[in-house]
C-alpha atoms as a PDB file:
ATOM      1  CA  UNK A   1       8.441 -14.874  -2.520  1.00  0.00           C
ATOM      2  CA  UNK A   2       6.904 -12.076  -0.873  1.00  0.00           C
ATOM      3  CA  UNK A   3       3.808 -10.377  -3.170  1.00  0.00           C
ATOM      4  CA  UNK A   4       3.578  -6.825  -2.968  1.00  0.00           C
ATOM      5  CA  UNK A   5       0.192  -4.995  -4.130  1.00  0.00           C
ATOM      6  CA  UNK A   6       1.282  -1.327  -5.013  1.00  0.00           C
ATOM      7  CA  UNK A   7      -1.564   0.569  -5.788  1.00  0.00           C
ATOM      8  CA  UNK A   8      -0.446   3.648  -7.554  1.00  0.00           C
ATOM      9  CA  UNK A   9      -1.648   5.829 -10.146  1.00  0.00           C
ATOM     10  CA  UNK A  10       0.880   7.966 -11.009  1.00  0.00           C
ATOM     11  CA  UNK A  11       3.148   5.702 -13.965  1.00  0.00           C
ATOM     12  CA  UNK A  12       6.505   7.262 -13.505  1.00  0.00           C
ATOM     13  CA  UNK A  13       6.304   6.290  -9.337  1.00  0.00           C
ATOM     14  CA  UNK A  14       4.578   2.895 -10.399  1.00  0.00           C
ATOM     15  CA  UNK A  15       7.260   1.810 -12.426  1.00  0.00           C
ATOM     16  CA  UNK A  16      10.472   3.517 -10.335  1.00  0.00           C
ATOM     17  CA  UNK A  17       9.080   1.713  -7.119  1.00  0.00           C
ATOM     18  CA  UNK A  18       7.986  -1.457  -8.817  1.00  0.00           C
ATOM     19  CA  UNK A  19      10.881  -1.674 -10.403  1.00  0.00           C
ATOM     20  CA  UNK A  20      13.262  -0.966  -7.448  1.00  0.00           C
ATOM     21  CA  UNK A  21      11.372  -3.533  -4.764  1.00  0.00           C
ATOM     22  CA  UNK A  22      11.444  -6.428  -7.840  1.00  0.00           C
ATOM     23  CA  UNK A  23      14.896  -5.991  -7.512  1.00  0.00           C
ATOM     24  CA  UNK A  24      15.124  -6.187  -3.966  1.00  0.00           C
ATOM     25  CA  UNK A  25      13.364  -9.520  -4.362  1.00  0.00           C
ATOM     26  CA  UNK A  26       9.575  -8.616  -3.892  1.00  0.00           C
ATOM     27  CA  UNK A  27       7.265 -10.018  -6.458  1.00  0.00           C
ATOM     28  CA  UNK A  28       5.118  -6.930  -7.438  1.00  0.00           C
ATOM     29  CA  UNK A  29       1.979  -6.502  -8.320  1.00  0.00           C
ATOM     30  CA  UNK A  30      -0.067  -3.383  -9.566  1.00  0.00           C
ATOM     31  CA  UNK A  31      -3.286  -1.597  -9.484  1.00  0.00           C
ATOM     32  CA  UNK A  32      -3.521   1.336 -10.797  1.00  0.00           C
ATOM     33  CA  UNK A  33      -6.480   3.005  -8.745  1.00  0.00           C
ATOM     34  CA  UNK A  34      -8.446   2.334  -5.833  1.00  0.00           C
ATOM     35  CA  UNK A  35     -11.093   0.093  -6.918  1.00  0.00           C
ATOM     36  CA  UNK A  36      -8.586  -2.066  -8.740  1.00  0.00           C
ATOM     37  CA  UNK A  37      -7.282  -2.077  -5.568  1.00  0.00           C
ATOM     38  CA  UNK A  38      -9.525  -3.562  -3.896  1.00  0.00           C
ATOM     39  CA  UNK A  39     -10.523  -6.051  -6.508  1.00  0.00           C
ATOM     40  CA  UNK A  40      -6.862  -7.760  -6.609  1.00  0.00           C
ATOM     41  CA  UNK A  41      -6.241  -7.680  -3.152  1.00  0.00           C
ATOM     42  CA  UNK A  42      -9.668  -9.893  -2.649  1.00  0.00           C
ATOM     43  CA  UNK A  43      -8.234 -12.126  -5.295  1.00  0.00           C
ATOM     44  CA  UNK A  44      -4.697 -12.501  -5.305  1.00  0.00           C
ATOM     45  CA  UNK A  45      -4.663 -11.844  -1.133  1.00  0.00           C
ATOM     46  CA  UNK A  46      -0.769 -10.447  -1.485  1.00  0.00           C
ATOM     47  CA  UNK A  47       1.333 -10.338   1.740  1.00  0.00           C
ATOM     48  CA  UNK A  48       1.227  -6.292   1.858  1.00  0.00           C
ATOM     49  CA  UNK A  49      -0.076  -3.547   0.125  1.00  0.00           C
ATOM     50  CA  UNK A  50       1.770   0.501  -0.942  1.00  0.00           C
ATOM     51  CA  UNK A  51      -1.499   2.348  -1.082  1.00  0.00           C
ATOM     52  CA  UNK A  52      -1.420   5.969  -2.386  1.00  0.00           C
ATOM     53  CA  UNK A  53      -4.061   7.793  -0.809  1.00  0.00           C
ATOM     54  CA  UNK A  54      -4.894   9.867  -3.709  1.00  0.00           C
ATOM     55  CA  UNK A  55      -6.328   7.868  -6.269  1.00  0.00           C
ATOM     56  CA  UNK A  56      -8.592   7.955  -9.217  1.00  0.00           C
ATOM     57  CA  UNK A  57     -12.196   6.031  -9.198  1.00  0.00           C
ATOM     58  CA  UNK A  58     -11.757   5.133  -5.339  1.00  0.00           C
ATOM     59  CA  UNK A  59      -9.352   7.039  -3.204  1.00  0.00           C
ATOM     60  CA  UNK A  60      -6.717   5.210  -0.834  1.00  0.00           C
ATOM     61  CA  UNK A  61      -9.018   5.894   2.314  1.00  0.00           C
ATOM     62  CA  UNK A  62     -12.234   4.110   1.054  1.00  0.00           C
ATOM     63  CA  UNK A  63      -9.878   1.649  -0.880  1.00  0.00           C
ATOM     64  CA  UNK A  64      -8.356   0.635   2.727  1.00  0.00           C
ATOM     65  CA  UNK A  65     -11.717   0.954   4.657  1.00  0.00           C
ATOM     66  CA  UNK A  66     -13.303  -1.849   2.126  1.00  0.00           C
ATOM     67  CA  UNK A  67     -10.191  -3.719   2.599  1.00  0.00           C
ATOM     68  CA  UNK A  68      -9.943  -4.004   5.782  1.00  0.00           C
ATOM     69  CA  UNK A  69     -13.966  -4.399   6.309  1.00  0.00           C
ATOM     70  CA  UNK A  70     -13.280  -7.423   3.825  1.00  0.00           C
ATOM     71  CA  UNK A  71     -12.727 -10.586   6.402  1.00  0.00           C
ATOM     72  CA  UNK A  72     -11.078 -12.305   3.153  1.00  0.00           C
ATOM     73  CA  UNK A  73      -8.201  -8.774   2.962  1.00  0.00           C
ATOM     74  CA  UNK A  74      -8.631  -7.587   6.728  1.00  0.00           C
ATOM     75  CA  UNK A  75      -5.068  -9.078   7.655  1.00  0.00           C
ATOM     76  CA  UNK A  76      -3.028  -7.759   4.739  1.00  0.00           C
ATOM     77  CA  UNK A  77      -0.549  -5.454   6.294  1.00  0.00           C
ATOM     78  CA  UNK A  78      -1.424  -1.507   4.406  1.00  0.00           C
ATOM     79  CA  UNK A  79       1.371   1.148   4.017  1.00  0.00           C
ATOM     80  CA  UNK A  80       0.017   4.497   3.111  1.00  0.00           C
ATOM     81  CA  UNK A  81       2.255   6.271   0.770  1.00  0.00           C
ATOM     82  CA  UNK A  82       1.193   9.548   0.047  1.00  0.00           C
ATOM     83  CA  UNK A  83       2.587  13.924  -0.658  1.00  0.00           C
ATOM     84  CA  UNK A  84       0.915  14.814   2.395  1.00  0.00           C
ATOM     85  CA  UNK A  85       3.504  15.216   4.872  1.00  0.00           C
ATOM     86  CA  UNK A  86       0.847  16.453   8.326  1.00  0.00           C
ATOM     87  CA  UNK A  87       0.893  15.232  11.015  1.00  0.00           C
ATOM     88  CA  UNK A  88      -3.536  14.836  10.543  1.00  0.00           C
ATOM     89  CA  UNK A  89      -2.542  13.137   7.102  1.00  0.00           C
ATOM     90  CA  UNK A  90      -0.546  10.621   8.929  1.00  0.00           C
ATOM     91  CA  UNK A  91      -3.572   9.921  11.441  1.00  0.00           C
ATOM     92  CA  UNK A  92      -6.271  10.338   8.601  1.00  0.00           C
ATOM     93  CA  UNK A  93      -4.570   7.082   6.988  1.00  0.00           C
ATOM     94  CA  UNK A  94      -4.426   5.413   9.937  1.00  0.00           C
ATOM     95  CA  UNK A  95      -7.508   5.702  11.171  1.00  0.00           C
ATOM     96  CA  UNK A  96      -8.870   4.494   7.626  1.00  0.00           C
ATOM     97  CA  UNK A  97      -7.246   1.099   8.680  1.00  0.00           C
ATOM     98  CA  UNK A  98      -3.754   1.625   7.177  1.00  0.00           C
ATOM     99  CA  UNK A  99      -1.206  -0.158   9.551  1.00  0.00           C
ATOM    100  CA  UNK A 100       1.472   2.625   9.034  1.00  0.00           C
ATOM    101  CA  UNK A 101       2.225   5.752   6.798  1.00  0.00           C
ATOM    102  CA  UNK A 102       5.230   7.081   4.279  1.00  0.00           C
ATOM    103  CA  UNK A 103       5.483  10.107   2.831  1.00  0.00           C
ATOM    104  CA  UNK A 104       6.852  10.667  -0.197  1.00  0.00           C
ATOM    105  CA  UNK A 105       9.335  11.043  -2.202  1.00  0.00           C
ATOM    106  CA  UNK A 106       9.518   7.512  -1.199  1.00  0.00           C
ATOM    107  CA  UNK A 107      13.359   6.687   1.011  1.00  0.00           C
ATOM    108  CA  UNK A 108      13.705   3.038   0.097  1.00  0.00           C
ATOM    109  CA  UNK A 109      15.438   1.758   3.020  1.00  0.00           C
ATOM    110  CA  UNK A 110      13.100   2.970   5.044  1.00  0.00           C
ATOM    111  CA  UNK A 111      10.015   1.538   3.019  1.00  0.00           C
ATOM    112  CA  UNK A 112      11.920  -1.500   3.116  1.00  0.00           C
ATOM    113  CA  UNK A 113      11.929  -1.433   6.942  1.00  0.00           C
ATOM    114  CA  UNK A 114       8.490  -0.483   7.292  1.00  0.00           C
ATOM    115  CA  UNK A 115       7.356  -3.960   5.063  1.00  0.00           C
ATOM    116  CA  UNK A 116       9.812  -6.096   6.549  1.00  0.00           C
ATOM    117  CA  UNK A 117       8.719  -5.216  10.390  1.00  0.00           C
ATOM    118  CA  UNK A 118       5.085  -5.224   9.344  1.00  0.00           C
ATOM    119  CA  UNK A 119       5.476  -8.624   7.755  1.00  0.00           C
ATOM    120  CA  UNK A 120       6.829 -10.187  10.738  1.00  0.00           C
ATOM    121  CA  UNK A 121       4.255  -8.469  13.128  1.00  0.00           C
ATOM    122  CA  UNK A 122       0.870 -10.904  13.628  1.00  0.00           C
ATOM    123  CA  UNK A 123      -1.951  -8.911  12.458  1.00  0.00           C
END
Protein backbone atom coordinates (compact mmCIF):
# COMPACT_ATOMS: atom_id res chain seq x y z
CA UNK A 1 0.00 0.00 0.00
CA UNK A 2 1.10 3.30 -0.91
CA UNK A 3 2.06 5.64 2.46
CA UNK A 4 1.17 9.09 2.17
CA UNK A 5 2.84 11.77 4.66
CA UNK A 6 0.33 14.79 4.72
CA UNK A 7 1.71 17.40 6.61
CA UNK A 8 -1.03 19.76 7.47
CA UNK A 9 -1.94 21.93 10.19
CA UNK A 10 -5.13 23.06 9.65
CA UNK A 11 -7.61 19.90 11.34
CA UNK A 12 -10.69 20.35 9.29
CA UNK A 13 -8.30 19.92 5.75
CA UNK A 14 -6.24 17.16 7.70
CA UNK A 15 -9.03 15.08 8.31
CA UNK A 16 -11.29 15.88 4.87
CA UNK A 17 -8.08 14.96 2.78
CA UNK A 18 -6.91 12.14 4.98
CA UNK A 19 -9.95 10.85 5.05
CA UNK A 20 -10.81 11.07 1.29
CA UNK A 21 -7.17 9.53 -0.05
CA UNK A 22 -7.69 6.46 2.80
CA UNK A 23 -10.53 5.81 0.89
CA UNK A 24 -9.04 5.92 -2.34
CA UNK A 25 -6.67 3.29 -0.98
CA UNK A 26 -3.62 5.40 0.31
CA UNK A 27 -2.42 4.55 3.74
CA UNK A 28 -2.11 8.04 5.42
CA UNK A 29 -0.06 9.35 7.63
CA UNK A 30 0.04 12.81 9.49
CA UNK A 31 2.16 15.52 10.81
CA UNK A 32 0.79 18.23 11.90
CA UNK A 33 3.62 20.95 11.36
CA UNK A 34 6.80 21.24 9.74
CA UNK A 35 9.23 19.86 12.06
CA UNK A 36 7.03 16.84 12.64
CA UNK A 37 7.40 16.74 9.23
CA UNK A 38 10.51 16.23 8.88
CA UNK A 39 10.96 13.93 11.80
CA UNK A 40 8.45 11.14 10.29
CA UNK A 41 9.49 11.38 6.94
CA UNK A 42 13.28 10.43 8.22
CA UNK A 43 11.62 7.60 10.03
CA UNK A 44 8.81 6.12 8.42
CA UNK A 45 10.47 7.16 4.67
CA UNK A 46 6.63 7.21 3.09
CA UNK A 47 6.33 6.97 -0.74
CA UNK A 48 5.14 10.83 -1.03
CA UNK A 49 4.53 13.65 0.94
CA UNK A 50 1.18 16.77 0.78
CA UNK A 51 3.22 19.54 2.31
CA UNK A 52 1.37 22.79 3.21
CA UNK A 53 3.67 25.51 2.94
CA UNK A 54 2.35 27.43 5.76
CA UNK A 55 3.03 25.74 8.81
CA UNK A 56 3.53 26.24 12.46
CA UNK A 57 7.15 25.57 14.23
CA UNK A 58 8.84 24.98 10.67
CA UNK A 59 7.20 26.24 7.55
CA UNK A 60 6.70 23.92 4.35
CA UNK A 61 9.82 25.62 2.59
CA UNK A 62 12.49 24.83 5.30
CA UNK A 63 10.47 21.56 6.07
CA UNK A 64 11.19 20.50 2.23
CA UNK A 65 14.74 22.06 2.07
CA UNK A 66 15.82 19.66 5.21
CA UNK A 67 14.08 16.96 3.46
CA UNK A 68 15.42 16.94 0.55
CA UNK A 69 19.12 17.90 1.97
CA UNK A 70 18.41 14.58 4.03
CA UNK A 71 20.17 11.69 1.68
CA UNK A 72 17.88 9.21 3.89
CA UNK A 73 14.26 11.60 2.51
CA UNK A 74 15.94 13.25 -0.69
CA UNK A 75 13.91 10.80 -3.07
CA UNK A 76 10.46 11.10 -1.52
CA UNK A 77 8.36 12.64 -4.18
CA UNK A 78 6.92 16.45 -2.34
CA UNK A 79 3.56 18.02 -3.45
CA UNK A 80 3.17 21.52 -2.22
CA UNK A 81 -0.33 22.24 -1.30
CA UNK A 82 -0.86 25.59 -0.36
CA UNK A 83 -3.77 29.20 -0.65
CA UNK A 84 -1.29 30.88 -2.62
CA UNK A 85 -2.43 30.69 -6.04
CA UNK A 86 0.94 33.06 -7.93
CA UNK A 87 2.53 32.17 -10.26
CA UNK A 88 6.10 33.16 -7.76
CA UNK A 89 4.27 30.88 -5.08
CA UNK A 90 4.28 28.07 -7.47
CA UNK A 91 8.16 28.63 -8.24
CA UNK A 92 8.96 29.59 -4.51
CA UNK A 93 7.88 25.81 -3.68
CA UNK A 94 9.66 24.49 -6.25
CA UNK A 95 12.67 25.87 -5.93
CA UNK A 96 12.58 24.80 -2.09
CA UNK A 97 12.83 21.19 -3.57
CA UNK A 98 9.09 20.43 -3.90
CA UNK A 99 8.65 18.18 -7.07
CA UNK A 100 5.28 19.90 -8.02
CA UNK A 101 2.61 22.38 -6.58
CA UNK A 102 -1.46 22.42 -5.83
CA UNK A 103 -3.32 25.04 -4.85
CA UNK A 104 -6.02 24.82 -2.84
CA UNK A 105 -9.11 24.18 -2.24
CA UNK A 106 -7.64 20.90 -3.00
CA UNK A 107 -9.54 19.13 -6.69
CA UNK A 108 -9.04 15.48 -5.82
CA UNK A 109 -8.72 14.03 -9.13
CA UNK A 110 -6.26 16.12 -9.91
CA UNK A 111 -4.17 15.54 -6.60
CA UNK A 112 -4.70 12.08 -7.39
CA UNK A 113 -2.98 12.54 -10.78
CA UNK A 114 -0.29 14.56 -9.55
CA UNK A 115 0.77 11.41 -6.85
CA UNK A 116 0.12 8.77 -9.17
CA UNK A 117 2.49 10.35 -12.11
CA UNK A 118 5.02 11.39 -9.50
CA UNK A 119 5.09 7.89 -8.08
CA UNK A 120 5.84 6.30 -11.25
CA UNK A 121 8.50 8.98 -12.27
CA UNK A 122 12.32 7.81 -11.00
CA UNK A 123 13.47 10.47 -8.77
Amino acid sequence: MTRILLVEDNEMNRDMLSRRLSRRGFDVLIAENGKDGVEIAASERPDLILMDMSLPVMDGWEATRQIKANPVTCGIPVIALTAHAMASDRDMALDAGCDDYDSKPIDLPQLVRKIEQLLTTPH
